[in-house]
N, C-alpha and C. Protein backbone atom coordinates (compact mmCIF):
# COMPACT_ATOMS: atom_id res chain seq x y z
N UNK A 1 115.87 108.92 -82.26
CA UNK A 1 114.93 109.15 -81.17
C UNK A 1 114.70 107.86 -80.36
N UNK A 2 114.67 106.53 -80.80
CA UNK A 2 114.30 105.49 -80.48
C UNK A 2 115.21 105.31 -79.53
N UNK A 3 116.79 105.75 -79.69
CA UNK A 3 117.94 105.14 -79.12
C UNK A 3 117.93 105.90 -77.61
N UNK A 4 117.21 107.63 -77.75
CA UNK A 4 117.51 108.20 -76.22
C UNK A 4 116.12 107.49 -75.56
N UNK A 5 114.97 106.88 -75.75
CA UNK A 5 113.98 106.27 -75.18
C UNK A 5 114.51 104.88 -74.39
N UNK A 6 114.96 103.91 -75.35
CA UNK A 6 116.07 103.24 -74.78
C UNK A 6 116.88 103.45 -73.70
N UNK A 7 117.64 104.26 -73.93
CA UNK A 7 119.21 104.90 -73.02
C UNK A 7 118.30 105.25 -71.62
N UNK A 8 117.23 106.21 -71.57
CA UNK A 8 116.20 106.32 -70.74
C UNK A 8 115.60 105.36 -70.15
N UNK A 9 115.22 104.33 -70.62
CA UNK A 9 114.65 102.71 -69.93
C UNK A 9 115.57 102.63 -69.49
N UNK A 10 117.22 102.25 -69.86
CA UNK A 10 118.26 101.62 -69.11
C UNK A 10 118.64 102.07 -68.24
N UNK A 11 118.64 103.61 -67.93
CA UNK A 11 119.09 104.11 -66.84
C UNK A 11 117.85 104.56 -65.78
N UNK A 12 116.32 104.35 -66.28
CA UNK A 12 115.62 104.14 -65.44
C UNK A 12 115.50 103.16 -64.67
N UNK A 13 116.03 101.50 -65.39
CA UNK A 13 115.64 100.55 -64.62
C UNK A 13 117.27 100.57 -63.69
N UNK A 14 118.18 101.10 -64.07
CA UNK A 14 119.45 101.11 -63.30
C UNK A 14 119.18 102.22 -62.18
N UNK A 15 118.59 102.83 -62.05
CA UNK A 15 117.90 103.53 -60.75
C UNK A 15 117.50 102.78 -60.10
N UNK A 16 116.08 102.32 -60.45
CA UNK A 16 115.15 101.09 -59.97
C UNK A 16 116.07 100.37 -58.87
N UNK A 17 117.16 99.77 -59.83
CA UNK A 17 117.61 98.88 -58.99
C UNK A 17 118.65 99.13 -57.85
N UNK A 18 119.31 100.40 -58.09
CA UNK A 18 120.13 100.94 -57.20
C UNK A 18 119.32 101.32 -56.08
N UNK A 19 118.23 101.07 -56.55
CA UNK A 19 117.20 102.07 -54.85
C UNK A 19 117.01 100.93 -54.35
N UNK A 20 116.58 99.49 -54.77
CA UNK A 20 116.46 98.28 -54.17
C UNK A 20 118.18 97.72 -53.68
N UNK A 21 119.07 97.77 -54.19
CA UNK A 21 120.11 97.45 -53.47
C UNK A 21 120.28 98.09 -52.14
N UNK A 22 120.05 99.48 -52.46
CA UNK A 22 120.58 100.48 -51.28
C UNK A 22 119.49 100.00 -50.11
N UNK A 23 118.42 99.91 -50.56
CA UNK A 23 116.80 99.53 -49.81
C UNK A 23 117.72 98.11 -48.89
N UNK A 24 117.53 97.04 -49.36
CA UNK A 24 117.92 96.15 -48.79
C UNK A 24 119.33 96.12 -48.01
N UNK A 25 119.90 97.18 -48.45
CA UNK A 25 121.45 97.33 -47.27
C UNK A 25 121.33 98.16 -46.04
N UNK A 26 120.03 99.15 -46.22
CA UNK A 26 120.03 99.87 -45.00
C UNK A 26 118.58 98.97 -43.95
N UNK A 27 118.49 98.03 -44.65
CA UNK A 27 117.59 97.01 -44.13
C UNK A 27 118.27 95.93 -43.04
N UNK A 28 119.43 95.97 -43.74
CA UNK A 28 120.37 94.88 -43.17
C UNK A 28 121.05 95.48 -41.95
N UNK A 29 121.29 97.02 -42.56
CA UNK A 29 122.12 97.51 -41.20
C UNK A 29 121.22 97.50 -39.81
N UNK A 30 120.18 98.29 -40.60
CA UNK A 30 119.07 98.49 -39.14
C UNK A 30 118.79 96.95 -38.49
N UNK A 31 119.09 96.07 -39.23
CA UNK A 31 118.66 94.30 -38.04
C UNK A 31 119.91 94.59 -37.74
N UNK A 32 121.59 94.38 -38.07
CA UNK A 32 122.62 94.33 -37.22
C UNK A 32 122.53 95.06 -36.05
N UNK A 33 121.89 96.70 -36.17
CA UNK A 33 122.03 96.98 -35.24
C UNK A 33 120.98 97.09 -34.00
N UNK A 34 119.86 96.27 -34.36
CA UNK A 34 119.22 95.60 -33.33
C UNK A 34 118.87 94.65 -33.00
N UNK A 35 120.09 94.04 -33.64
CA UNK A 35 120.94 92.90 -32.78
C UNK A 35 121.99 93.34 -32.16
N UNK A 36 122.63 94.05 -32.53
CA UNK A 36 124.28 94.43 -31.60
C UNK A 36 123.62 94.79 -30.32
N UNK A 37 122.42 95.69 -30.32
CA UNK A 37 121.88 96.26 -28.90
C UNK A 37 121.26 95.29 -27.65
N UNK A 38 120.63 94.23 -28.45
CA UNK A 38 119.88 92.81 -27.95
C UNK A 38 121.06 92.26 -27.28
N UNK A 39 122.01 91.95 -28.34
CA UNK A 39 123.21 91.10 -27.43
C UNK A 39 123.56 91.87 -26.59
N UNK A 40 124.19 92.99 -26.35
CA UNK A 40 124.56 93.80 -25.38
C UNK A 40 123.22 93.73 -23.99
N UNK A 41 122.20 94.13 -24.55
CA UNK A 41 121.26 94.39 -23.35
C UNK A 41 121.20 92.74 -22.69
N UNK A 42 122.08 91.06 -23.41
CA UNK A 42 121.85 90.25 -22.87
C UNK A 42 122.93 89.70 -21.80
N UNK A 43 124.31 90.33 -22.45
CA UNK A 43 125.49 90.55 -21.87
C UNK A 43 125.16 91.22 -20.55
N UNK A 44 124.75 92.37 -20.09
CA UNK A 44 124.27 92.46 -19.24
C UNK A 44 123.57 92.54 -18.20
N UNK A 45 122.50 91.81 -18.74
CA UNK A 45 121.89 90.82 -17.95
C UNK A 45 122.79 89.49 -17.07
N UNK A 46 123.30 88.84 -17.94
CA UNK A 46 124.18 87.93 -17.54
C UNK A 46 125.39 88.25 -16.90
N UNK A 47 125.67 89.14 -16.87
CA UNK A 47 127.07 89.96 -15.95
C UNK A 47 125.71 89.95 -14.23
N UNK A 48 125.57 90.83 -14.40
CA UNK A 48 124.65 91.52 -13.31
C UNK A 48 123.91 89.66 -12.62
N UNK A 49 123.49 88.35 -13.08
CA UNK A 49 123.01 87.38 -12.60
C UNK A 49 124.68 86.77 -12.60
N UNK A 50 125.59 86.79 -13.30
CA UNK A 50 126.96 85.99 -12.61
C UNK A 50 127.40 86.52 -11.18
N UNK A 51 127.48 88.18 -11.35
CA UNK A 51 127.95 89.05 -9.96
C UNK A 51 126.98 88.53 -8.83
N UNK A 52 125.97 88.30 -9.01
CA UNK A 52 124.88 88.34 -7.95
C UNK A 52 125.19 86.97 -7.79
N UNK A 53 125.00 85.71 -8.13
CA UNK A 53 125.19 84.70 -7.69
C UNK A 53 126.88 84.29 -7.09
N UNK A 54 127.78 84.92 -7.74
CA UNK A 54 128.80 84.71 -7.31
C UNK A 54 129.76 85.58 -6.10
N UNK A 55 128.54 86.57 -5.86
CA UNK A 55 129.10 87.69 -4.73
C UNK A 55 129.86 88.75 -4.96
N UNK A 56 130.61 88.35 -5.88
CA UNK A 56 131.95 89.48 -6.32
C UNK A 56 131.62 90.76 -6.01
N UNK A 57 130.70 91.34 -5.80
CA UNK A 57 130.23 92.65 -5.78
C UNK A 57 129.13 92.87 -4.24
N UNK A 58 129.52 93.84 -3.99
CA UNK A 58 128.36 94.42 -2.95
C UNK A 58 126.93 94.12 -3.47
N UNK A 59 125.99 93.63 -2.95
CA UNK A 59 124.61 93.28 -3.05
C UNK A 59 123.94 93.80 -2.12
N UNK A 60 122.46 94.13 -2.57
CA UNK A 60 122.14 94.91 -2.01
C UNK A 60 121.00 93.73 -1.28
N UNK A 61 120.04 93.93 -0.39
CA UNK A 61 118.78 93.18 0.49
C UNK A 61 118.08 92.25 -0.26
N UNK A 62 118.17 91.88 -1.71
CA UNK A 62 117.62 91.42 -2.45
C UNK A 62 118.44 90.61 -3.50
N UNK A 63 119.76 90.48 -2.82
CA UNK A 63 120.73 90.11 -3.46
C UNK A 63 121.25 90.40 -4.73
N UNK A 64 121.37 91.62 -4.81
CA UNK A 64 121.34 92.21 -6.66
C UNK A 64 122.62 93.05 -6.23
N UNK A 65 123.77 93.40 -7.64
CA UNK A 65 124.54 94.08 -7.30
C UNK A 65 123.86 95.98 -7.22
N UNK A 66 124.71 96.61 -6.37
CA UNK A 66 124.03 98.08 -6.38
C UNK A 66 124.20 98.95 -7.47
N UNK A 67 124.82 98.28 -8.58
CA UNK A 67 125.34 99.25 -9.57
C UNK A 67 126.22 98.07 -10.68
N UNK A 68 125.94 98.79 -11.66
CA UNK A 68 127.11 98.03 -12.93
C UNK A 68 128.08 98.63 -13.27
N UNK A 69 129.42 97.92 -12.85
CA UNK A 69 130.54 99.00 -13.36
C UNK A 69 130.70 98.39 -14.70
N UNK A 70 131.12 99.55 -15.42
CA UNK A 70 131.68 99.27 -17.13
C UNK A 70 132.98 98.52 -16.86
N UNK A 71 133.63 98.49 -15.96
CA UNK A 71 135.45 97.63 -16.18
C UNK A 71 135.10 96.32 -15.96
N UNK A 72 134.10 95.58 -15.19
CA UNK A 72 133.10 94.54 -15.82
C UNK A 72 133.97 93.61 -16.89
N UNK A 73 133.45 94.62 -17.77
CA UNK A 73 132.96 94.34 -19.49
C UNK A 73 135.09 94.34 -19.89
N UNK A 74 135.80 94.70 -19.39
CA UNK A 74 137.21 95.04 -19.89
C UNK A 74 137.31 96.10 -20.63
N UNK A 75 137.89 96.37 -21.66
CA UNK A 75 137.36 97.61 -22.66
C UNK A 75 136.13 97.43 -23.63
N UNK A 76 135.53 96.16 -23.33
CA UNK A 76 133.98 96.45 -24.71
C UNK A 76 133.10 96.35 -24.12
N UNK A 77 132.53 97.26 -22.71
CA UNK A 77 131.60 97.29 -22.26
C UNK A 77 130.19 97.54 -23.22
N UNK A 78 129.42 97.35 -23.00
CA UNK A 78 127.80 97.37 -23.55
C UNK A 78 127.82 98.81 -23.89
N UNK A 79 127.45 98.92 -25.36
CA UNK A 79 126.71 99.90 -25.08
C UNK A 79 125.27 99.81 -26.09
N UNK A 80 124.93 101.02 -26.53
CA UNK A 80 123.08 100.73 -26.58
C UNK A 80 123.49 101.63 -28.47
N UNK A 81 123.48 100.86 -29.15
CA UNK A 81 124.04 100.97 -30.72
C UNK A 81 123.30 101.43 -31.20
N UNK A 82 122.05 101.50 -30.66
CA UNK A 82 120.42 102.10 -30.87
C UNK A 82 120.32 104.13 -30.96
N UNK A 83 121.37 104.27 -29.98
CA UNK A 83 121.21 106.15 -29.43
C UNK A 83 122.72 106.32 -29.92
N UNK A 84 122.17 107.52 -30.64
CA UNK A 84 123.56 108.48 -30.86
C UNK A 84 123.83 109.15 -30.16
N UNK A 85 125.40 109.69 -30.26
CA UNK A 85 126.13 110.22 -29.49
C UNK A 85 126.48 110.05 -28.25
N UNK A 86 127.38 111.22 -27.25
CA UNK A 86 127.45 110.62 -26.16
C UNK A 86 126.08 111.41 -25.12
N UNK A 87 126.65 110.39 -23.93
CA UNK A 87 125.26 110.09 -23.01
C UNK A 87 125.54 109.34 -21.66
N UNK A 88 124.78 109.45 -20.85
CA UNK A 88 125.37 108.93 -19.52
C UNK A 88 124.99 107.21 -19.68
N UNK A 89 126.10 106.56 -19.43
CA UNK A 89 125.65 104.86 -19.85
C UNK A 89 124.65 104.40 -19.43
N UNK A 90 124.35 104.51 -17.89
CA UNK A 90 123.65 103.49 -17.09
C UNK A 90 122.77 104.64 -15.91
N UNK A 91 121.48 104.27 -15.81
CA UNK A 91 120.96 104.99 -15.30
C UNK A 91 120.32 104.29 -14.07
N UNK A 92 120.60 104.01 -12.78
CA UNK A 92 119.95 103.23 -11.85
C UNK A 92 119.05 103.53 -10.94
N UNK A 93 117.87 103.01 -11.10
CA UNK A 93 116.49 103.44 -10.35
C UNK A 93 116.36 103.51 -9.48
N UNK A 94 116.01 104.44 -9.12
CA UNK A 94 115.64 105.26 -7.79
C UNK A 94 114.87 104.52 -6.66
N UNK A 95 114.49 104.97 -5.67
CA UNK A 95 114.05 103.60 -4.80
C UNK A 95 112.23 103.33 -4.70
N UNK A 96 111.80 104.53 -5.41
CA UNK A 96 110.40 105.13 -5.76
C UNK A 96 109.92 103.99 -7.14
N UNK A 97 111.47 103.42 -7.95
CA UNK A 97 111.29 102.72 -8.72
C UNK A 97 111.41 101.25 -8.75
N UNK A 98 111.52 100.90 -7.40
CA UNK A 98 112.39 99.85 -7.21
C UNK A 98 111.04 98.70 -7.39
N UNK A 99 110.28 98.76 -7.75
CA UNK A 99 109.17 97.52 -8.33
C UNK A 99 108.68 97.18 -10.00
N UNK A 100 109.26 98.24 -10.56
CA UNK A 100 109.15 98.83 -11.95
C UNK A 100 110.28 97.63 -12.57
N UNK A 101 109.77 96.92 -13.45
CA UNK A 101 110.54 96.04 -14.78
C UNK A 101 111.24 96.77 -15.75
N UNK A 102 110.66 98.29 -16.12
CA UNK A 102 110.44 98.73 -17.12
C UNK A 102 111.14 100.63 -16.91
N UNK A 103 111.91 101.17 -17.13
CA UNK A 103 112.15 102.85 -16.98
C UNK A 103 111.02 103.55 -17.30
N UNK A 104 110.55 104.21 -16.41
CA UNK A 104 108.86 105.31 -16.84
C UNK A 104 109.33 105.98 -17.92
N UNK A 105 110.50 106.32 -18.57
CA UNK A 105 110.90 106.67 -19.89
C UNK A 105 112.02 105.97 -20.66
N UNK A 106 111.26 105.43 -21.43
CA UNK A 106 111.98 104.24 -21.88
C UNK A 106 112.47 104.86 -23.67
N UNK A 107 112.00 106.05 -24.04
CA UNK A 107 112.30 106.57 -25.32
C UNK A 107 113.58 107.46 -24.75
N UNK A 108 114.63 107.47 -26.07
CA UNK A 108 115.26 108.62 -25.42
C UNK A 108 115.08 109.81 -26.02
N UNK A 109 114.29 110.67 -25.93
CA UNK A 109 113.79 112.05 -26.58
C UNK A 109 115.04 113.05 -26.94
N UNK A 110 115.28 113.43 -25.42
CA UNK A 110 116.03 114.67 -25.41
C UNK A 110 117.00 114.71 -24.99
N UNK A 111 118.17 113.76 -25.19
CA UNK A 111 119.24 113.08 -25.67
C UNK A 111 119.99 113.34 -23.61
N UNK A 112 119.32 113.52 -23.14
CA UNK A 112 119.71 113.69 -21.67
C UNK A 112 119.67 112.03 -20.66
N UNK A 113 118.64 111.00 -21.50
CA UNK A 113 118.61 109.96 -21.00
C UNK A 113 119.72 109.50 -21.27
N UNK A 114 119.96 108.28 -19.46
CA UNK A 114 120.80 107.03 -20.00
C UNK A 114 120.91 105.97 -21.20
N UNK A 115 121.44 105.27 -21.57
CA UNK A 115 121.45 104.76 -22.45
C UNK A 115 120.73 103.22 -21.86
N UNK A 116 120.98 102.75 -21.47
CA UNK A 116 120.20 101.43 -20.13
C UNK A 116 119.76 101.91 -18.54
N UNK A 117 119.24 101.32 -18.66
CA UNK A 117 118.38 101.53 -17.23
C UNK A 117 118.65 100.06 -16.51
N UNK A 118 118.73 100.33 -15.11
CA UNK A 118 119.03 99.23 -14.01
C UNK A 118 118.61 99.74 -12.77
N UNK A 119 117.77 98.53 -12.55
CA UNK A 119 116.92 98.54 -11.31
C UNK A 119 117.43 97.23 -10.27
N UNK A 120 117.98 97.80 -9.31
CA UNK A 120 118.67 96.81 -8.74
C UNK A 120 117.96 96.11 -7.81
N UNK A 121 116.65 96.50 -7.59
CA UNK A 121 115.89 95.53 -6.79
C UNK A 121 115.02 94.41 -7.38
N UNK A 122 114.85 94.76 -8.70
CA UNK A 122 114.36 93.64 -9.48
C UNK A 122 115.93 92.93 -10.02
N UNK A 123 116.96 93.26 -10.58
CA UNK A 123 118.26 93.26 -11.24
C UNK A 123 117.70 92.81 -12.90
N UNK A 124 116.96 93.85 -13.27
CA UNK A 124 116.62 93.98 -14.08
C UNK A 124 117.46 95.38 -14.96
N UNK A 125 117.48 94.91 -16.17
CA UNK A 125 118.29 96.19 -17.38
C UNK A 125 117.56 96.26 -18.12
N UNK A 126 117.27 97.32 -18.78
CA UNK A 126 116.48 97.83 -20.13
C UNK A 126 117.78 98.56 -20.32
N UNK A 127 117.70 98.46 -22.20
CA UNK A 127 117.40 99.20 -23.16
C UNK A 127 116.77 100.64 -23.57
N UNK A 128 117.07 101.80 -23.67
CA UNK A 128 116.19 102.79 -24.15
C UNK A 128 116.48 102.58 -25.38
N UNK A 129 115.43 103.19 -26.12
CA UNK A 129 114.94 102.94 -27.62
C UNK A 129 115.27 105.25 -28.59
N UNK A 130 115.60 104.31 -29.62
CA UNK A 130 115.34 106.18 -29.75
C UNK A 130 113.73 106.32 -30.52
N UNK A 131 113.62 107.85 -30.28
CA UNK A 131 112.57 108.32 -30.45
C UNK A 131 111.92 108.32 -31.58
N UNK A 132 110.79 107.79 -32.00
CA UNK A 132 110.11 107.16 -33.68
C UNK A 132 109.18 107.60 -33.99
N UNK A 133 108.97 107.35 -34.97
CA UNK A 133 107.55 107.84 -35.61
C UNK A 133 106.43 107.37 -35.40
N UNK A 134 106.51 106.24 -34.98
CA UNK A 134 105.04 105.45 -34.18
C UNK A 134 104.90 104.92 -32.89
N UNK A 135 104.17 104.87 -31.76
CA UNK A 135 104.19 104.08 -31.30
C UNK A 135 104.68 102.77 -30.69
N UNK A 136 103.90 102.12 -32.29
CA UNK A 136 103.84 100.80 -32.48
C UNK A 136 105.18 100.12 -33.04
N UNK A 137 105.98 101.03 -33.46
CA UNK A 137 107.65 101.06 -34.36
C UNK A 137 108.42 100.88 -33.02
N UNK A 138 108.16 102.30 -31.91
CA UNK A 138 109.02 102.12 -30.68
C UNK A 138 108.83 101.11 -29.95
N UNK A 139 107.32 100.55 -29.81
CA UNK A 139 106.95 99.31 -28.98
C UNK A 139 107.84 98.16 -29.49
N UNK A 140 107.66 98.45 -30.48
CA UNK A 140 108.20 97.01 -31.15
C UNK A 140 109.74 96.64 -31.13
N UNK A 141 110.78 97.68 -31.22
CA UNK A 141 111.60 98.26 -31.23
C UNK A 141 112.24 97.69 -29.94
N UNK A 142 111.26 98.29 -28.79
CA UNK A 142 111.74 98.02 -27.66
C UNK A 142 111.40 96.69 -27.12
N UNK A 143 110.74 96.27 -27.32
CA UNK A 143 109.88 94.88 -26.82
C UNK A 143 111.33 94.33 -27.69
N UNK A 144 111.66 93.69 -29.38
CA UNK A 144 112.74 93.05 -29.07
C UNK A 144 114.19 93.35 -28.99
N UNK A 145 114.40 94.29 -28.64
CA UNK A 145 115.81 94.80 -28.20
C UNK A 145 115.56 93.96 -26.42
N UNK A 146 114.52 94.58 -25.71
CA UNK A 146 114.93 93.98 -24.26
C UNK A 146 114.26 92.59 -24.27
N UNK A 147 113.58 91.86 -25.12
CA UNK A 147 113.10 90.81 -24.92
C UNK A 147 111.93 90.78 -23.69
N UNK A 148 110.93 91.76 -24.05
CA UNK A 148 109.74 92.29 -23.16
C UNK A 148 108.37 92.15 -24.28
N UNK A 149 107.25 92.35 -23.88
CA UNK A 149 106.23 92.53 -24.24
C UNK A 149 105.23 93.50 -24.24
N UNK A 150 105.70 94.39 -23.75
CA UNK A 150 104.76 95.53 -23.88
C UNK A 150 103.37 96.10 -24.86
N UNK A 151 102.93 96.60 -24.88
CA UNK A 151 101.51 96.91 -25.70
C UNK A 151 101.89 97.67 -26.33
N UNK A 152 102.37 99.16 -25.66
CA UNK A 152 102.40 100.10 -25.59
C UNK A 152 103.42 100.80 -25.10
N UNK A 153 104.64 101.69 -25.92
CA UNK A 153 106.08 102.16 -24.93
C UNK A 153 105.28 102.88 -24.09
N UNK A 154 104.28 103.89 -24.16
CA UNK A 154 104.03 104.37 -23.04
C UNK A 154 102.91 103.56 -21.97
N UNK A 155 102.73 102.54 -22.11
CA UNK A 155 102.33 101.78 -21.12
C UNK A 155 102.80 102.47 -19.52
N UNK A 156 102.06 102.96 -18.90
CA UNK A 156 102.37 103.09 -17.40
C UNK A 156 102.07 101.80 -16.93
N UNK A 157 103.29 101.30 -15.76
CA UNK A 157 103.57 100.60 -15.22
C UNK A 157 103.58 100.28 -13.99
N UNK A 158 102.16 99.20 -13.31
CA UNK A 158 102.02 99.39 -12.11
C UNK A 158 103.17 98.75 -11.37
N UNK A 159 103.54 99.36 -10.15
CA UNK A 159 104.56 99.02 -9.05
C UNK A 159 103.97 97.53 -8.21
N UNK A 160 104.87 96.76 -8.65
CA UNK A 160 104.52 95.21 -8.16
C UNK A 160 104.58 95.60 -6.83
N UNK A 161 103.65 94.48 -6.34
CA UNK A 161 103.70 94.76 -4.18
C UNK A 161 104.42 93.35 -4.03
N UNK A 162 104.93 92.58 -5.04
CA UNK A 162 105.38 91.17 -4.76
C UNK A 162 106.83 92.15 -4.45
N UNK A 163 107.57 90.80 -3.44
CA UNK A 163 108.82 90.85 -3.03
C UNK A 163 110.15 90.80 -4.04
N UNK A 164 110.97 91.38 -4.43
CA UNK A 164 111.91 91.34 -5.60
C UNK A 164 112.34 89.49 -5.63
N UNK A 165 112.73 89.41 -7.02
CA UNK A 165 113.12 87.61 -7.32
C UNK A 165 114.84 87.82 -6.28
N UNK A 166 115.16 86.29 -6.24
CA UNK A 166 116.37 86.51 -5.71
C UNK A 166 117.21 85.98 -7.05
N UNK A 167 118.24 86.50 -7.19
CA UNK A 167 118.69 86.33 -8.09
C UNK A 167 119.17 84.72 -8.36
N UNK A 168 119.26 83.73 -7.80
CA UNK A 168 119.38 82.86 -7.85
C UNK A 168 117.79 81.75 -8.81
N UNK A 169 117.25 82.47 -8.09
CA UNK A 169 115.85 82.21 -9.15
C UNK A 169 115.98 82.90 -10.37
N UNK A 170 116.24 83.95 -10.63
CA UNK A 170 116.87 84.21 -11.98
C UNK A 170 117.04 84.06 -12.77
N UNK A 171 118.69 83.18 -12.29
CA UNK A 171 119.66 82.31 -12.86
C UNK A 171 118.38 81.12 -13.58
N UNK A 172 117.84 80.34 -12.63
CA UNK A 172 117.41 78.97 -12.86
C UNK A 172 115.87 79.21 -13.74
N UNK A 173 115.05 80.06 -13.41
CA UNK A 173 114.20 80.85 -14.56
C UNK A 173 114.30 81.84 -15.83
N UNK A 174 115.59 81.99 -16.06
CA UNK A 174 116.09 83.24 -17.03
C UNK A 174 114.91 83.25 -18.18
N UNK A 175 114.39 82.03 -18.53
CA UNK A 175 113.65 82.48 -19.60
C UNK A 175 112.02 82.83 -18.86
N UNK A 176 111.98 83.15 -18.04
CA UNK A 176 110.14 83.99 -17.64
C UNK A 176 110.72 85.35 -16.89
N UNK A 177 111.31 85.63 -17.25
CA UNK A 177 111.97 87.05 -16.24
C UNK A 177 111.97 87.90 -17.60
């Protein structure tokens, strides 16, 4: 009797620990992959401020390119490692949006959103985040995937009356943008 009490401890604590291995590997995956999304959402940032300072592309009144093409990138364009399946890449804001930092839907719910958002009058890119169990998980989620601060994902977002940055300020401010 003593020996199946035993055999029982050993393969209880060999559970134990298989749930902490597994624990700490799907710990690891979820930071890789919000980091793979961070670098990407920084990659293009920095595409979109090289094009704009260097012209290569049509610019629009505010000196921002009008659009991000994926051939850009060669074959490893950005994508958002965050949302499954497929999805339209890049979603570019409307002109109703054109003071907005931020996509008025920045979760992707109902798998119909872009995967990034680009506002070419700020030449600003977000990140969409997928849809969570808190709040405070998606805020967070999203705040460092795009390197933002938000309170709140659903924070409504007032429309700046300031004039868009030129991208050249940008470049030379990248870290307060």
């Amino acid at each position: 009797m003593r020996w199946l009490l035993d055999i029982l401890a050993v393969l209880t604590l060999l559970g134990l620990l298989a749930g902490a291995v597994l624990y700490q590997r799907e710990k690891l995956r979820r930071e890789a992959v919000l980091e793979r999304a961070a670098t990407d959402v920084r990659r293009l940032e920095l595409e979109v401020k090289f094009r704009a300072v260097t012209k290569a592309v049509p610019l629009n009144d505010a000196g921002w390119p009008l659009t991000i093409d994926p051939a850009w990138f060669g074959t490893e364009a950005p994508r958002n490692s965050l949302l499954p399946g497929e999805r339209a890449w890049m979603e570019v804001a409307a002109d109703a949006q054109a003071g907005l930092q931020h996509p008025p839907v920045r979760m992707a719910v109902h798998g119909d959103e872009a995967a990034f958002w680009y506002n070419p009058r700020q030449g600003v890119v977000r990140a969409r985040v997928p849809s969570m169990v808190s709040d405070a998980q998606a805020t967070e989620t999203y705040n460092r995937v795009n390197g933002t601060g938000l309170r709140s994902i659903f924070e409504k977002e007032e429309i700046e009356s300031r004039p868009p940055g030129s991208p050249a300020a940008a470049v030379l401010h990248s870290g307060t943008r």
